[in-house]
PDB file of N, CA and C in Angstrom:
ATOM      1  N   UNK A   1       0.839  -1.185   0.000  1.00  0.00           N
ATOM      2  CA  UNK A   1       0.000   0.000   0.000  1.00  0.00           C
ATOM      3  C   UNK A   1       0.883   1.247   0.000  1.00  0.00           C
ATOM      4  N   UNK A   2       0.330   2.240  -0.891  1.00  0.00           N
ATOM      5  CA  UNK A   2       1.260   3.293  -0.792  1.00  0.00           C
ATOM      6  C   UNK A   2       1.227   4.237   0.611  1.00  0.00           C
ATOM      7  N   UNK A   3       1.957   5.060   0.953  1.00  0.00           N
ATOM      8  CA  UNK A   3       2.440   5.584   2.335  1.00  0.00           C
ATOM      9  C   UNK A   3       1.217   6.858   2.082  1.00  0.00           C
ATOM     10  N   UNK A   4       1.092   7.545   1.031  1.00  0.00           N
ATOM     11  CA  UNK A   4       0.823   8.387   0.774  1.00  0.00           C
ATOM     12  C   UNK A   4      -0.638   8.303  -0.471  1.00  0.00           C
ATOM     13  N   UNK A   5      -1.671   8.594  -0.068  1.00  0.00           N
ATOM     14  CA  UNK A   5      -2.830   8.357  -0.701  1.00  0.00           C
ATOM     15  C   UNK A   5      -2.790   9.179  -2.443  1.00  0.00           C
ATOM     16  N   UNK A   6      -2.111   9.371  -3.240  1.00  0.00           N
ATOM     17  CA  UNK A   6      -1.616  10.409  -4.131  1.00  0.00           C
ATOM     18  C   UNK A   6      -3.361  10.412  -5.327  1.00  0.00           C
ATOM     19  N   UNK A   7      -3.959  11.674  -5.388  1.00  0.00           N
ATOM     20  CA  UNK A   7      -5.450  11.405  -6.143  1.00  0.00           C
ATOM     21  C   UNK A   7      -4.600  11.197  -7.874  1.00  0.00           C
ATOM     22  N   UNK A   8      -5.193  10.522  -8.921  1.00  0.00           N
ATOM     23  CA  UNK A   8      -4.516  10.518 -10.154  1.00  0.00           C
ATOM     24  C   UNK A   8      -4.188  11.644 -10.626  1.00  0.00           C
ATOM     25  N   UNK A   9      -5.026  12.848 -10.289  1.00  0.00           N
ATOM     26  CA  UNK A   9      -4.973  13.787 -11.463  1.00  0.00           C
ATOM     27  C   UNK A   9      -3.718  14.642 -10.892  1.00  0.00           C
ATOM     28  N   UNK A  10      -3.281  14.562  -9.888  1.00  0.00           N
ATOM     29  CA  UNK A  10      -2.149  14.984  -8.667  1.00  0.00           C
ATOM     30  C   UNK A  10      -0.799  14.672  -9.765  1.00  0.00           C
ATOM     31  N   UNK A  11      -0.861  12.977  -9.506  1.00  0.00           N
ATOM     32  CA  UNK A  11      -0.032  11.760 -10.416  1.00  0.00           C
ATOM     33  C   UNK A  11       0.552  12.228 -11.792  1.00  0.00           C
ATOM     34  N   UNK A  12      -1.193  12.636 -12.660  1.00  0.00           N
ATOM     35  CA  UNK A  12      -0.648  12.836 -13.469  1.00  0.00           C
ATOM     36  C   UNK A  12      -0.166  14.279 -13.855  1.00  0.00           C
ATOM     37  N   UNK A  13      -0.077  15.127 -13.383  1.00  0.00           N
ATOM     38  CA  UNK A  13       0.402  16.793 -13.532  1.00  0.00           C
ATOM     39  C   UNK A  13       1.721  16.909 -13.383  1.00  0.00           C
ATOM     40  N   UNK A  14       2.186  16.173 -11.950  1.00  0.00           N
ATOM     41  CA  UNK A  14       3.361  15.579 -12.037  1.00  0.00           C
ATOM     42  C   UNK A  14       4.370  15.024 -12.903  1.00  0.00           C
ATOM     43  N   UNK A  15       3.936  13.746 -13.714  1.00  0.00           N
ATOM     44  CA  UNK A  15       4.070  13.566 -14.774  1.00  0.00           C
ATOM     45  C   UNK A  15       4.304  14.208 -16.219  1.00  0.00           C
ATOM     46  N   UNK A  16       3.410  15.487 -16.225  1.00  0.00           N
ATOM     47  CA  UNK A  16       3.263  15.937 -17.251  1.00  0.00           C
ATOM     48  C   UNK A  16       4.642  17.086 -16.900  1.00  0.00           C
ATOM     49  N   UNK A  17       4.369  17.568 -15.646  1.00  0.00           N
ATOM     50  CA  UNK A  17       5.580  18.347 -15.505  1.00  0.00           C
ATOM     51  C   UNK A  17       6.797  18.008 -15.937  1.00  0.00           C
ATOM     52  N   UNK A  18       7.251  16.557 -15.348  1.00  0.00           N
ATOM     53  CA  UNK A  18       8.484  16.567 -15.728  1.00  0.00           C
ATOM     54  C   UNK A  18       8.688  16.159 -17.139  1.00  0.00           C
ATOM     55  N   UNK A  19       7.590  15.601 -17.887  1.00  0.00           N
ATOM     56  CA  UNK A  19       8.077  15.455 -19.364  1.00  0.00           C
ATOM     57  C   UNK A  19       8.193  16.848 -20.179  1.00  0.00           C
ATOM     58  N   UNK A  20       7.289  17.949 -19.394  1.00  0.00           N
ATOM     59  CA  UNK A  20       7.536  19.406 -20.186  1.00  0.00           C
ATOM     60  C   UNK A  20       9.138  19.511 -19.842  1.00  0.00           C
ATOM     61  N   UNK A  21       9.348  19.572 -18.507  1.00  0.00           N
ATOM     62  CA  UNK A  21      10.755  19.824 -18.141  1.00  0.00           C
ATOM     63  C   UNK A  21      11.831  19.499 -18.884  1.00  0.00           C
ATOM     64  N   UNK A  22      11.768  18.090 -19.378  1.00  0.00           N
ATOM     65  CA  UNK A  22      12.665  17.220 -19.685  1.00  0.00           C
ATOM     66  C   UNK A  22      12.541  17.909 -21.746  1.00  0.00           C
ATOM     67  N   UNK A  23      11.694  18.323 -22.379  1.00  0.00           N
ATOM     68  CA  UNK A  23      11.161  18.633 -23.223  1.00  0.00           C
ATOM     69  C   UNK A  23      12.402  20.542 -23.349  1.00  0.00           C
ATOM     70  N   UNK A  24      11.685  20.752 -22.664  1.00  0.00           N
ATOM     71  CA  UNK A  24      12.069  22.142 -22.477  1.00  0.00           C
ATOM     72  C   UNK A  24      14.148  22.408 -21.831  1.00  0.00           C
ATOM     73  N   UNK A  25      14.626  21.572 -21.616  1.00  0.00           N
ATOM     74  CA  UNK A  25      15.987  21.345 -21.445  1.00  0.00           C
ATOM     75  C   UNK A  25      16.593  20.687 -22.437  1.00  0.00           C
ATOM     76  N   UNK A  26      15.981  20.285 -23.677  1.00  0.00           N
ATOM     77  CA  UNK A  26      16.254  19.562 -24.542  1.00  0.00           C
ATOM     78  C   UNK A  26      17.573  20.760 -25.503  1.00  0.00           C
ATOM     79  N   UNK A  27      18.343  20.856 -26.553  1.00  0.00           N
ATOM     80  CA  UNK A  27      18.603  21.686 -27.273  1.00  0.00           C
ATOM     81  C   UNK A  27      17.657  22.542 -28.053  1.00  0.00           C
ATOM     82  N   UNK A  28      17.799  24.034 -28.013  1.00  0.00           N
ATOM     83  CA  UNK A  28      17.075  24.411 -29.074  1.00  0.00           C
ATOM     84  C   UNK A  28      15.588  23.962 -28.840  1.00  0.00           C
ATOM     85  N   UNK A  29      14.956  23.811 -27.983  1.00  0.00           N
ATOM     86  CA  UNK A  29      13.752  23.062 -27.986  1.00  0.00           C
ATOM     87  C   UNK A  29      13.100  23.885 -28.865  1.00  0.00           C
ATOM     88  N   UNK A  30      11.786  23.444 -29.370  1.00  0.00           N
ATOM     89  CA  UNK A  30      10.643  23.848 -30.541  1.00  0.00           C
ATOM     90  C   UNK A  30       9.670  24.550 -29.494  1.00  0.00           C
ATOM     91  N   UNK A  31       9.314  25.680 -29.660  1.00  0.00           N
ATOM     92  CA  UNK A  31       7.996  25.959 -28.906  1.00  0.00           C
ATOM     93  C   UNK A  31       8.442  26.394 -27.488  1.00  0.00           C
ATOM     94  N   UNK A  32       9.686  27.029 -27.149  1.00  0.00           N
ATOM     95  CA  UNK A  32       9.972  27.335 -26.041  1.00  0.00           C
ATOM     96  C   UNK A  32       9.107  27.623 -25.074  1.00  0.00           C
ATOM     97  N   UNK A  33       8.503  29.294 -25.792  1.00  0.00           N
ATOM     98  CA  UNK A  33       7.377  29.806 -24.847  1.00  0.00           C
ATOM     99  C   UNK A  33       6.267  29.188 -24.780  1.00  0.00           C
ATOM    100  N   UNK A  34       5.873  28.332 -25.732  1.00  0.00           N
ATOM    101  CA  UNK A  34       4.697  27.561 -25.009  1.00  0.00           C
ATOM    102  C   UNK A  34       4.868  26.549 -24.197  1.00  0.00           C
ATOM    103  N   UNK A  35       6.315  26.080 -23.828  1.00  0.00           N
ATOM    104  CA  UNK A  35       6.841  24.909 -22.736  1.00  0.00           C
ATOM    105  C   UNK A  35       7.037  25.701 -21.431  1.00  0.00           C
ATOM    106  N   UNK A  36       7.386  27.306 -21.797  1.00  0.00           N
ATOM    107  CA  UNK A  36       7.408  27.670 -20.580  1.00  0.00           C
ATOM    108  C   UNK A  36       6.301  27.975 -19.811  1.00  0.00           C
ATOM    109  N   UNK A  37       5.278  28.426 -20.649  1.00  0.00           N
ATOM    110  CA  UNK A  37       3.906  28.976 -20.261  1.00  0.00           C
ATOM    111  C   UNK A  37       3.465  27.150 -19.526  1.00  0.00           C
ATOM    112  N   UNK A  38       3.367  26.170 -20.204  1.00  0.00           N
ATOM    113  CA  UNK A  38       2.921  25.382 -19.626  1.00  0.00           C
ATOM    114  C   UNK A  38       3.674  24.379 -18.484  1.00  0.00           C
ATOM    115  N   UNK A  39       4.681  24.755 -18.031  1.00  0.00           N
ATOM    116  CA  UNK A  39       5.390  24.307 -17.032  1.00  0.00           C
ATOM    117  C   UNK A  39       4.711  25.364 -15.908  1.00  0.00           C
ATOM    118  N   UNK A  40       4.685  26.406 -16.007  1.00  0.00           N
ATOM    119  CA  UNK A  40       4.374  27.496 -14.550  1.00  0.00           C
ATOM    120  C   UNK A  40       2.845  27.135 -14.703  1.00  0.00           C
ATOM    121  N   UNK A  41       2.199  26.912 -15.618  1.00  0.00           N
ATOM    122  CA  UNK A  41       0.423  26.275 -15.357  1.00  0.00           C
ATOM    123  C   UNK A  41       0.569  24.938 -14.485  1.00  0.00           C
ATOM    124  N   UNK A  42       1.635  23.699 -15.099  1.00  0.00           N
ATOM    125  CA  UNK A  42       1.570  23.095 -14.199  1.00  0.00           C
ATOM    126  C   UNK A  42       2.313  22.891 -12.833  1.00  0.00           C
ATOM    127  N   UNK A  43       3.019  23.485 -12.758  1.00  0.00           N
ATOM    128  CA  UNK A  43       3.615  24.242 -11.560  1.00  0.00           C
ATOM    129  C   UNK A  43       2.684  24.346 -10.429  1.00  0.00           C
ATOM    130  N   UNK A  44       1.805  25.849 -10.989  1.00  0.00           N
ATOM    131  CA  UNK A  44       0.712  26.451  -9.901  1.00  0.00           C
ATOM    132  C   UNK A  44      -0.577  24.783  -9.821  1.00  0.00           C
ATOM    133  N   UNK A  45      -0.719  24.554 -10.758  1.00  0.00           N
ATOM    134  CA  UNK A  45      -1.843  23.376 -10.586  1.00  0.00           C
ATOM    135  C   UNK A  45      -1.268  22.536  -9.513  1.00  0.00           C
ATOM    136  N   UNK A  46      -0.326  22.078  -9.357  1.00  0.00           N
ATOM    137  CA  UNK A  46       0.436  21.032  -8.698  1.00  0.00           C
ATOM    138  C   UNK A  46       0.532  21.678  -6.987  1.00  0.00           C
ATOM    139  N   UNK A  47       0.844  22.837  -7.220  1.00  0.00           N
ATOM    140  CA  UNK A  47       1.080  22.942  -5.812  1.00  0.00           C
ATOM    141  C   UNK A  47      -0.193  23.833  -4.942  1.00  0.00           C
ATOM    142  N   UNK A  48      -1.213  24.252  -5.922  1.00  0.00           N
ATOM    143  CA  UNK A  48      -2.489  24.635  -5.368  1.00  0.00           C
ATOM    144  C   UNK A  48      -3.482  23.352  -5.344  1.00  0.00           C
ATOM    145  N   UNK A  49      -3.186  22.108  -5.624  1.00  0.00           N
ATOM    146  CA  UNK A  49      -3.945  20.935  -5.777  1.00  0.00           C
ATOM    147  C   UNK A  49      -4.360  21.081  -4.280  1.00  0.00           C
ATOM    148  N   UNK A  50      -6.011  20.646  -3.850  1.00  0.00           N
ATOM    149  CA  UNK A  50      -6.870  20.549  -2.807  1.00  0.00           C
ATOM    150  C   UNK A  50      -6.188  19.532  -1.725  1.00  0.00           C
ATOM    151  N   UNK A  51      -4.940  18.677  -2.736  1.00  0.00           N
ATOM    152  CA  UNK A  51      -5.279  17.466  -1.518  1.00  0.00           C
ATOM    153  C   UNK A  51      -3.632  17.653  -0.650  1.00  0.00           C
ATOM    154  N   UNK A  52      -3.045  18.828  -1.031  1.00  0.00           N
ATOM    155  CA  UNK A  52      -2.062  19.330  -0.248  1.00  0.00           C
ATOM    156  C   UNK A  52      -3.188  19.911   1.111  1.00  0.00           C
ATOM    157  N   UNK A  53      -4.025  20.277   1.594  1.00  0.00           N
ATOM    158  CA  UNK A  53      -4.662  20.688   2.075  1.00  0.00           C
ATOM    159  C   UNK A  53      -5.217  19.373   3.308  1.00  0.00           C
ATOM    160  N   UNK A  54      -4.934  18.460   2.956  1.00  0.00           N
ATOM    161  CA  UNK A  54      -5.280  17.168   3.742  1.00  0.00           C
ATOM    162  C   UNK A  54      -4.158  16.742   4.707  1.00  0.00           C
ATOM    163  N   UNK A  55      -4.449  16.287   5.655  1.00  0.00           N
ATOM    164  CA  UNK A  55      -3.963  15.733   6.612  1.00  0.00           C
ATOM    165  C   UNK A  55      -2.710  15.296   6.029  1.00  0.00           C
ATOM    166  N   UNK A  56      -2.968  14.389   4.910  1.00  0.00           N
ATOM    167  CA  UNK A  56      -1.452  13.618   4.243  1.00  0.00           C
ATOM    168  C   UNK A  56      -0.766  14.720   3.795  1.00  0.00           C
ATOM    169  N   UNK A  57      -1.343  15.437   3.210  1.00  0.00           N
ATOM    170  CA  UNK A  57      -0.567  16.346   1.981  1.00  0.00           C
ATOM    171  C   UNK A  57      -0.121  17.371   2.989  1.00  0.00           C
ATOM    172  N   UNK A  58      -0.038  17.694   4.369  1.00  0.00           N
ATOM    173  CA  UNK A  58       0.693  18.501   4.678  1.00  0.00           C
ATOM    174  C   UNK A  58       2.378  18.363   4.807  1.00  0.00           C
ATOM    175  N   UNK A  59       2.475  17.087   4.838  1.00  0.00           N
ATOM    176  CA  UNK A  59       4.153  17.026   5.270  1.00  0.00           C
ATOM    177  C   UNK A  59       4.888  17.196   3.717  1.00  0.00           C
ATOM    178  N   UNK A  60       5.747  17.138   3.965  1.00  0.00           N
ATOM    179  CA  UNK A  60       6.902  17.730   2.714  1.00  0.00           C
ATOM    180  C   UNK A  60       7.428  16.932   2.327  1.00  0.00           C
ATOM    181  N   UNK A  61       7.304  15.786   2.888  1.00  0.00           N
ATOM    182  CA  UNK A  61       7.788  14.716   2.821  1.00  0.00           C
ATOM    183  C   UNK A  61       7.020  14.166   1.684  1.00  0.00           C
ATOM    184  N   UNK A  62       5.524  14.245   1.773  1.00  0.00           N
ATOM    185  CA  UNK A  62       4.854  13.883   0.641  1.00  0.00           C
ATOM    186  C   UNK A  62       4.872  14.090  -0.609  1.00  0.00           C
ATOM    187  N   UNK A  63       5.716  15.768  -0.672  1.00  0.00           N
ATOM    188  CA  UNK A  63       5.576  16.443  -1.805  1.00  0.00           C
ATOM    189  C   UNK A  63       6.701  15.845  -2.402  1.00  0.00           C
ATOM    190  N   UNK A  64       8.287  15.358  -1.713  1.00  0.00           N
ATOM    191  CA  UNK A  64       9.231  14.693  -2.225  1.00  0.00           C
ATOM    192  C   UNK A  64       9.340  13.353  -2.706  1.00  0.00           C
ATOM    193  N   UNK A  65       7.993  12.447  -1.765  1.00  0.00           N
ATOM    194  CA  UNK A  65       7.308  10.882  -2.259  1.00  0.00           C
ATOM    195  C   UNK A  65       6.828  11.531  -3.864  1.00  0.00           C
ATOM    196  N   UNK A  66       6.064  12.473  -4.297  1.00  0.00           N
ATOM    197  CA  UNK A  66       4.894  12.493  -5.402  1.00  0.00           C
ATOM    198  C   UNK A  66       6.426  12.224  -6.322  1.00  0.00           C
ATOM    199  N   UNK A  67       7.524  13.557  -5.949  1.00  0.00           N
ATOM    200  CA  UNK A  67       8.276  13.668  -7.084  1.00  0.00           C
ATOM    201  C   UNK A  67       9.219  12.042  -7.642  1.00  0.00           C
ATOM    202  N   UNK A  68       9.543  11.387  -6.304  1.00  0.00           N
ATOM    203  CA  UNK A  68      10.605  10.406  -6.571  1.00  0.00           C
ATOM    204  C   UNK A  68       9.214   9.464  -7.489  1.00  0.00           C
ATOM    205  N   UNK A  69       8.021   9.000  -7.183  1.00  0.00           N
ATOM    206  CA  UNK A  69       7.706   8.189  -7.649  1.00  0.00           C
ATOM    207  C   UNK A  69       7.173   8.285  -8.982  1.00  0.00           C
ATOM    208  N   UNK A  70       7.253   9.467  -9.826  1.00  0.00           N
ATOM    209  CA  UNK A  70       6.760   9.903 -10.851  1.00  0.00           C
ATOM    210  C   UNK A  70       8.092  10.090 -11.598  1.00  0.00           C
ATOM    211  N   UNK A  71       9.400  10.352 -11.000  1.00  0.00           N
ATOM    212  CA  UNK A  71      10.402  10.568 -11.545  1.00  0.00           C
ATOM    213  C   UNK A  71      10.660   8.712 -11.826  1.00  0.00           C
ATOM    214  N   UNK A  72      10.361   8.295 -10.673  1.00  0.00           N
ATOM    215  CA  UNK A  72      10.958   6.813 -10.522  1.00  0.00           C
ATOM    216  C   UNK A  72      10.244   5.931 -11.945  1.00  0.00           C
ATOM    217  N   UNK A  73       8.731   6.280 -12.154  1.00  0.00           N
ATOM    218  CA  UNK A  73       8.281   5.619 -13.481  1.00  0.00           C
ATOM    219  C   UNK A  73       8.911   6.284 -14.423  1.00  0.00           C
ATOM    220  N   UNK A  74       9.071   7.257 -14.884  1.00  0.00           N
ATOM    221  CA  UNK A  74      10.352   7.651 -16.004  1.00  0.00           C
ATOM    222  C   UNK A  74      11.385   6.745 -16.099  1.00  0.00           C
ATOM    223  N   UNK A  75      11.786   6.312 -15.114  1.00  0.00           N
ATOM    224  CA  UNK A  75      13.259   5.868 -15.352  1.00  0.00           C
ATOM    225  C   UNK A  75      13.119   4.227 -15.857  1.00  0.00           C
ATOM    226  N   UNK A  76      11.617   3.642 -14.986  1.00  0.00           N
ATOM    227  CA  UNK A  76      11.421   2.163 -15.776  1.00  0.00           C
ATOM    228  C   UNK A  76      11.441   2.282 -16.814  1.00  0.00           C
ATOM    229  N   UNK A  77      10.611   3.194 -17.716  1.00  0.00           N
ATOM    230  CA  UNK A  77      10.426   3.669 -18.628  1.00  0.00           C
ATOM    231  C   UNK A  77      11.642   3.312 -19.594  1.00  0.00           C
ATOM    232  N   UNK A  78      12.675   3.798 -19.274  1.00  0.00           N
ATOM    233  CA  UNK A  78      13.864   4.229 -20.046  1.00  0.00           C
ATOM    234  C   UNK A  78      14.342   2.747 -20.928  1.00  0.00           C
ATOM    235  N   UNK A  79      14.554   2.013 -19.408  1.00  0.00           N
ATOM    236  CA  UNK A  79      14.923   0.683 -19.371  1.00  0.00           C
ATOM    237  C   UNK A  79      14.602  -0.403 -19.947  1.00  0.00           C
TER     238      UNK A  79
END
């Protein structure tokens, strides 16, 4: 069971963040300003999400669980 109750749409913003990220550090990327505009959308979405507001979502600890385990499926990914 996970430590941390994470809602999907949390999961996936996360997700989406770091593939803009990873997108947007690329060379020369295509579409800069629209990678940047949509990294600070999901930025603010991510960290105004309701369920930071919950009992779980207050520790910081949680916010560093969302990142390793969303970073952590990237990396199966790779493999």
């Amino acid at each position: 069971m996970d430590r941390y109750p994470f809602p999907d749409d949390l999961i996936a913003a996360q997700r989406e963040w770091h593939d803009t990220y990873r997108a947007l550090a690329a060379p020369r990327p295509r579409l800069a300003t629209e990678l940047r505009r949509r990294l600070l959308l999901l930025s603010v979405r991510i960290e105004w999400h309701p369920w930071w507001s919950t009992p779980a979502g207050w520790s910081l600890a949680a916010r560093v669980e969302l990142r390793r385990i969303t970073a952590g499926a990237r990396n199966a990914d790779a493999a």
